[in-house]
N, C-alpha and C. Protein backbone atom coordinates (compact mmCIF):
# COMPACT_ATOMS: atom_id res chain seq x y z
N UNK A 1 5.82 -76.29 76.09
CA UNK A 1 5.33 -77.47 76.78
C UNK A 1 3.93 -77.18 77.29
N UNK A 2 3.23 -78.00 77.15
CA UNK A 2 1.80 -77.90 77.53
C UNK A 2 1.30 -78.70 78.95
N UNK A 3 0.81 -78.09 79.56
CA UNK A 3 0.04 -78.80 81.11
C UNK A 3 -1.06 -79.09 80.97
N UNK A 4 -1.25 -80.47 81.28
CA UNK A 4 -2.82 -81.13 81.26
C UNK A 4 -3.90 -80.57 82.38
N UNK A 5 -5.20 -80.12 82.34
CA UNK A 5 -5.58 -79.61 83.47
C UNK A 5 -6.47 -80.87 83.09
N UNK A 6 -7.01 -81.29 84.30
CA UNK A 6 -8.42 -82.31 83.88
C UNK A 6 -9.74 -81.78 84.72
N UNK A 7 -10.12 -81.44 84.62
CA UNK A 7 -11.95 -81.24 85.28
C UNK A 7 -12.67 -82.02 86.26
N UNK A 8 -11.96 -83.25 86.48
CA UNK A 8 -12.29 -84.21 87.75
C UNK A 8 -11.02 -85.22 87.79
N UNK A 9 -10.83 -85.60 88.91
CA UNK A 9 -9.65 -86.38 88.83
C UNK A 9 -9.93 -87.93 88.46
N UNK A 10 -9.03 -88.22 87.71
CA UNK A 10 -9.32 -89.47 87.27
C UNK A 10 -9.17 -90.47 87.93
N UNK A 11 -10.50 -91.59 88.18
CA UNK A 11 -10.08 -92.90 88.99
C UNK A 11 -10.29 -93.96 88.26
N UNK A 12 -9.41 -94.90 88.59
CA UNK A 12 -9.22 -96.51 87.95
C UNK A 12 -10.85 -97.32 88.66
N UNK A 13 -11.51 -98.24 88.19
CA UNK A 13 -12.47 -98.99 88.88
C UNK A 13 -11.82 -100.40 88.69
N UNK A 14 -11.25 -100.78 87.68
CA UNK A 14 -9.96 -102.13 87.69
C UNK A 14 -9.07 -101.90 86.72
N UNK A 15 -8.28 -102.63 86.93
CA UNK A 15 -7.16 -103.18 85.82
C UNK A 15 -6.83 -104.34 85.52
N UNK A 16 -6.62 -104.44 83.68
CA UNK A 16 -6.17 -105.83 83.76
C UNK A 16 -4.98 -105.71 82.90
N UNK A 17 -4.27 -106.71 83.06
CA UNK A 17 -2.96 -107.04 82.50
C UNK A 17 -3.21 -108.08 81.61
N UNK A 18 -3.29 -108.02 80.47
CA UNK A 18 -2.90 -109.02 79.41
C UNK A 18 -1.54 -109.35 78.70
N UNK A 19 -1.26 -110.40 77.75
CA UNK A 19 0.26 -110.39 77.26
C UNK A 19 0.98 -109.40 76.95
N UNK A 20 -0.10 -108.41 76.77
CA UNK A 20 0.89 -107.31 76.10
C UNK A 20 0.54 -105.98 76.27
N UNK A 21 -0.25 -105.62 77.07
CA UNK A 21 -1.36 -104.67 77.25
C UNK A 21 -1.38 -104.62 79.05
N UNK A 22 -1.55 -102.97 79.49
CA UNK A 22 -2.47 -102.90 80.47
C UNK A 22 -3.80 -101.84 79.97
N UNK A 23 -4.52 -102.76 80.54
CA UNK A 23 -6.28 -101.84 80.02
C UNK A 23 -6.55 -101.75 81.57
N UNK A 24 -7.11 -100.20 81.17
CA UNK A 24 -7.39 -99.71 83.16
C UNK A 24 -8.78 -99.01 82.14
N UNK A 25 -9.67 -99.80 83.10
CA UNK A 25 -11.25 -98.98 83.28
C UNK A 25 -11.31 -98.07 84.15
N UNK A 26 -11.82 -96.79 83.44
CA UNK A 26 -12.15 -95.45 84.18
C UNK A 26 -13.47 -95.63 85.35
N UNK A 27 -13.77 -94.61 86.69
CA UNK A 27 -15.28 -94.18 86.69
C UNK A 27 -15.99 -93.44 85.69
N UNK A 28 -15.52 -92.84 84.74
CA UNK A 28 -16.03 -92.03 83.92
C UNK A 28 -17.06 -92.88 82.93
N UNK A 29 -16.27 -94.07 82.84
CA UNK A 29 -16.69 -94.92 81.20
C UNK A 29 -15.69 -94.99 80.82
N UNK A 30 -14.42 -94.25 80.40
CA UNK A 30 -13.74 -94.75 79.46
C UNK A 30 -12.47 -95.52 80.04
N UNK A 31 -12.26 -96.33 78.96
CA UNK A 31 -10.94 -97.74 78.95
C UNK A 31 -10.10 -96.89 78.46
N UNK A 32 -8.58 -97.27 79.03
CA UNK A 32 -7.32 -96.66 78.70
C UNK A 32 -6.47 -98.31 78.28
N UNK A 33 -5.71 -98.14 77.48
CA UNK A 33 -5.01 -99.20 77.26
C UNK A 33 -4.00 -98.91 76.45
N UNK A 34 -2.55 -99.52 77.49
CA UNK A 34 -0.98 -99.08 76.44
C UNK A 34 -0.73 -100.60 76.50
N UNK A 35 0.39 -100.49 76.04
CA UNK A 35 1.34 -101.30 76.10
C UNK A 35 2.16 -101.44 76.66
N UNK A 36 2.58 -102.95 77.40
CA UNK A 36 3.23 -103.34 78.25
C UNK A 36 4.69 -102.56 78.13
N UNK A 37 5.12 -102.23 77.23
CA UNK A 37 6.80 -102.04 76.82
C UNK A 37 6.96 -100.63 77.60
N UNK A 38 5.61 -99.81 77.72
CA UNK A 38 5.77 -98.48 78.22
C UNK A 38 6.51 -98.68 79.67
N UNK A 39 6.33 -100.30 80.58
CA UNK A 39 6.04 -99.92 81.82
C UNK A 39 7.36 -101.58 82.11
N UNK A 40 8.41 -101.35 81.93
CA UNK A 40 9.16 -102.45 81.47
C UNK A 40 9.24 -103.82 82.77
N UNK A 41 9.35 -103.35 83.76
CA UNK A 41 8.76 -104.50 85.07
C UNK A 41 7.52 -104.75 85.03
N UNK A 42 6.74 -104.24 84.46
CA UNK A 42 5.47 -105.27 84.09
C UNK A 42 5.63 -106.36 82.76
N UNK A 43 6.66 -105.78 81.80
CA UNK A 43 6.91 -106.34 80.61
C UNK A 43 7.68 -107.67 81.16
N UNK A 44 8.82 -107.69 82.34
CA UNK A 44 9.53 -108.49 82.51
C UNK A 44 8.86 -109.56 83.76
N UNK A 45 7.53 -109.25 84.22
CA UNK A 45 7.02 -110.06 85.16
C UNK A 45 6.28 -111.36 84.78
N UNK A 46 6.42 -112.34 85.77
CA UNK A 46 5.38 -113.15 85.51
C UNK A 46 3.86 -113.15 85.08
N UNK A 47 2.85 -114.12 85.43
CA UNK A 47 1.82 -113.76 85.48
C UNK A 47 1.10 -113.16 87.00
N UNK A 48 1.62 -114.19 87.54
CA UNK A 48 1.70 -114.09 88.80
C UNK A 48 1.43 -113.17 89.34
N UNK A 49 2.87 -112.44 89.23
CA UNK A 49 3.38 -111.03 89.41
C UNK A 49 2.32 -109.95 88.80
N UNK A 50 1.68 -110.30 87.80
CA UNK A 50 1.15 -109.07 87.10
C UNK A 50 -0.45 -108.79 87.47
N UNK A 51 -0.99 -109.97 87.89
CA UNK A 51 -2.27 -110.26 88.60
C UNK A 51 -2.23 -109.78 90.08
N UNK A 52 -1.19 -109.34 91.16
CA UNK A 52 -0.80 -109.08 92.24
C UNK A 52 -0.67 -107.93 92.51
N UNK A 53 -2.48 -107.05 92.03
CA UNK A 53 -1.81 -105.59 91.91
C UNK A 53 -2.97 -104.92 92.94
N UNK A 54 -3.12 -104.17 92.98
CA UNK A 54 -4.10 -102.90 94.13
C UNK A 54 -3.99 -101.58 93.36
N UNK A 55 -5.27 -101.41 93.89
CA UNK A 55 -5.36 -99.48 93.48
C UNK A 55 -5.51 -98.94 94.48
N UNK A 56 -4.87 -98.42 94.06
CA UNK A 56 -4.60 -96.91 95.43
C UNK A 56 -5.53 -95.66 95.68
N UNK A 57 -6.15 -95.85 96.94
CA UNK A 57 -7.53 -94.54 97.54
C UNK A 57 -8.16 -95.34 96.79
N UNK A 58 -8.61 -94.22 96.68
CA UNK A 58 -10.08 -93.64 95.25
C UNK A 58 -9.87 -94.51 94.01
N UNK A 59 -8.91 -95.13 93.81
CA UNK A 59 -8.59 -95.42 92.07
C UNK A 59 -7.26 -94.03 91.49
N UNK A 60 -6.71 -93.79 92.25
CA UNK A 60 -5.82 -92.97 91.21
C UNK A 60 -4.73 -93.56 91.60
N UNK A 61 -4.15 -94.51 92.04
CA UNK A 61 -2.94 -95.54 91.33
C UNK A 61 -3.02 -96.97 90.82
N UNK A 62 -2.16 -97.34 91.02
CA UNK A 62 -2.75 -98.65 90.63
C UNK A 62 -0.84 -99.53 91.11
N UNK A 63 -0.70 -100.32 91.37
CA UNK A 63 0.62 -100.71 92.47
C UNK A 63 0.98 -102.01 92.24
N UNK A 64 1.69 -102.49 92.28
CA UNK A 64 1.81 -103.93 92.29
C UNK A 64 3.38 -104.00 93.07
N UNK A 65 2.94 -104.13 94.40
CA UNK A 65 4.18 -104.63 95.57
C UNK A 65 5.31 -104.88 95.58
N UNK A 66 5.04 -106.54 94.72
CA UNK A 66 6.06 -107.19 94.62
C UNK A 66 7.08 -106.83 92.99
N UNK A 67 6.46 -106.21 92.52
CA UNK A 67 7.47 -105.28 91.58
C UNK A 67 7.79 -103.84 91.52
N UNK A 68 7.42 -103.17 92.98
CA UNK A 68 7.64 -101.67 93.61
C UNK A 68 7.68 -101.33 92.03
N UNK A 69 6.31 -101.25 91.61
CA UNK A 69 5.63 -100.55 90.58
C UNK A 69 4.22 -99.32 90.78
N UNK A 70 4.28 -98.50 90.54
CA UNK A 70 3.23 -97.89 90.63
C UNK A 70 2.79 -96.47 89.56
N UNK A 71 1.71 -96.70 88.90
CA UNK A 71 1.70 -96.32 87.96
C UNK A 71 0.42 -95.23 88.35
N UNK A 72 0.44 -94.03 88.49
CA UNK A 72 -0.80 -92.45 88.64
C UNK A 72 -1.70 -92.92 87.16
N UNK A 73 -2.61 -93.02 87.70
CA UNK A 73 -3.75 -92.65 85.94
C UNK A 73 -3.76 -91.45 85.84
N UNK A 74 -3.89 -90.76 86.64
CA UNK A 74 -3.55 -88.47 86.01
C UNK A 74 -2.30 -88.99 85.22
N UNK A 75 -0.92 -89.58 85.30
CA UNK A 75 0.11 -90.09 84.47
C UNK A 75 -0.02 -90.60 83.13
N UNK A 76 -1.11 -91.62 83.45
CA UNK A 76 -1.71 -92.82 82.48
C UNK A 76 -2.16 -91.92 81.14
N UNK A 77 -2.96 -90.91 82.00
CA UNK A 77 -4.02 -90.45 80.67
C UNK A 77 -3.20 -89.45 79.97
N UNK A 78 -2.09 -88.96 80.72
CA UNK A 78 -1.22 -88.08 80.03
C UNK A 78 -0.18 -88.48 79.18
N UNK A 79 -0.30 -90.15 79.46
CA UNK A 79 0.60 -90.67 78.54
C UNK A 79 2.09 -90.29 78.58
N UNK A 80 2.33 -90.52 79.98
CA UNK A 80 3.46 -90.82 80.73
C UNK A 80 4.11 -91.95 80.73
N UNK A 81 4.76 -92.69 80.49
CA UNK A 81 5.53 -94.05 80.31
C UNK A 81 6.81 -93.99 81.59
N UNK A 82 7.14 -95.11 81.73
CA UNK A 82 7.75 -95.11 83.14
C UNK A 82 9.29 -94.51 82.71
N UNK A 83 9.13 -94.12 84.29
CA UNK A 83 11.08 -93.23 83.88
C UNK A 83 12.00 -93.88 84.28
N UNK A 84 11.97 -94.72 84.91
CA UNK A 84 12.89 -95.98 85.34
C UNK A 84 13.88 -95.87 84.27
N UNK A 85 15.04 -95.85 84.71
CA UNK A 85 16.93 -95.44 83.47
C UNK A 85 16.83 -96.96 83.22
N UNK A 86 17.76 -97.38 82.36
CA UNK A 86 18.31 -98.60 82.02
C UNK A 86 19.13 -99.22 82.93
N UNK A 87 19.74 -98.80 83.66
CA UNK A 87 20.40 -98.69 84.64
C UNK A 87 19.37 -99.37 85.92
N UNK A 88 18.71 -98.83 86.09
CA UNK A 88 17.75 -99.28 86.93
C UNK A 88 17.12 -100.33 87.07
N UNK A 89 16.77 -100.41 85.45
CA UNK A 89 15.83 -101.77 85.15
C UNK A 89 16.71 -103.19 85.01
N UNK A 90 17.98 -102.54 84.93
CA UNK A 90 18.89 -103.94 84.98
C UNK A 90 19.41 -104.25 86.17
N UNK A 91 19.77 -103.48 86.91
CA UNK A 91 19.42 -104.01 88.80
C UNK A 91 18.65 -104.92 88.82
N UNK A 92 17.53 -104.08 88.20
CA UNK A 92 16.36 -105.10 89.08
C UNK A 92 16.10 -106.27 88.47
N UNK A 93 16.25 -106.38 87.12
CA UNK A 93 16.74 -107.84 86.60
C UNK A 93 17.23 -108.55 87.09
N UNK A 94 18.86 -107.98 87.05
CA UNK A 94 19.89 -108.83 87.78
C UNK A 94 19.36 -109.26 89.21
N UNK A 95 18.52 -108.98 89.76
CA UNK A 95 18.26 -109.18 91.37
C UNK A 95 17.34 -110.35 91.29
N UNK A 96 16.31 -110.54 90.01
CA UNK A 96 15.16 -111.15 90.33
C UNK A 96 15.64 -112.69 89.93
């Protein structure tokens, strides 16, 4: 297994949520962009919901409240996808 070291810590300057996509702009310059399916309460939110977000400090999270979501870009760039069980994500279905 390999450990990512990075050379400066990475910060978000925005994010946007499209249909199917989150694209997070770096300070560095560079754009990161997955797909919604990685991050499945963003997949299952409104628009609403998905526009209703904050970054955290500096830019190294990025949050959205009302779906107790929060996603690390040190995570992002490592290409981390959310760990939320199935189990989990259907709670929170069933709840909404």
């Amino acid at each position: 297994m390999s450990t990512l070291v990075l050379e400066h810590e990475p910060c978000a300057l925005r994010a946007t949520v499209t249909g199917d996509k989150l694209v997070v702009d770096l300070a560095d310059g560079r754009s990161l962009c997955v797909p919604l399916s990685w991050y499945p309460r963003l997949l299952h939110s409104t628009e609403v919901e998905r526009q209703a977000m904050q970054l955290l400090g500096d830019g190294y999270a990025i949050e959205w409240p009302d779906l107790d979501e929060h996603i690390g870009i040190e995570g992002l760039i490592a290409g981390r996808r959310s760990g939320e069980s199935a189990e989990s994500l259907a709670r929170w279905l069933a709840a909404r």
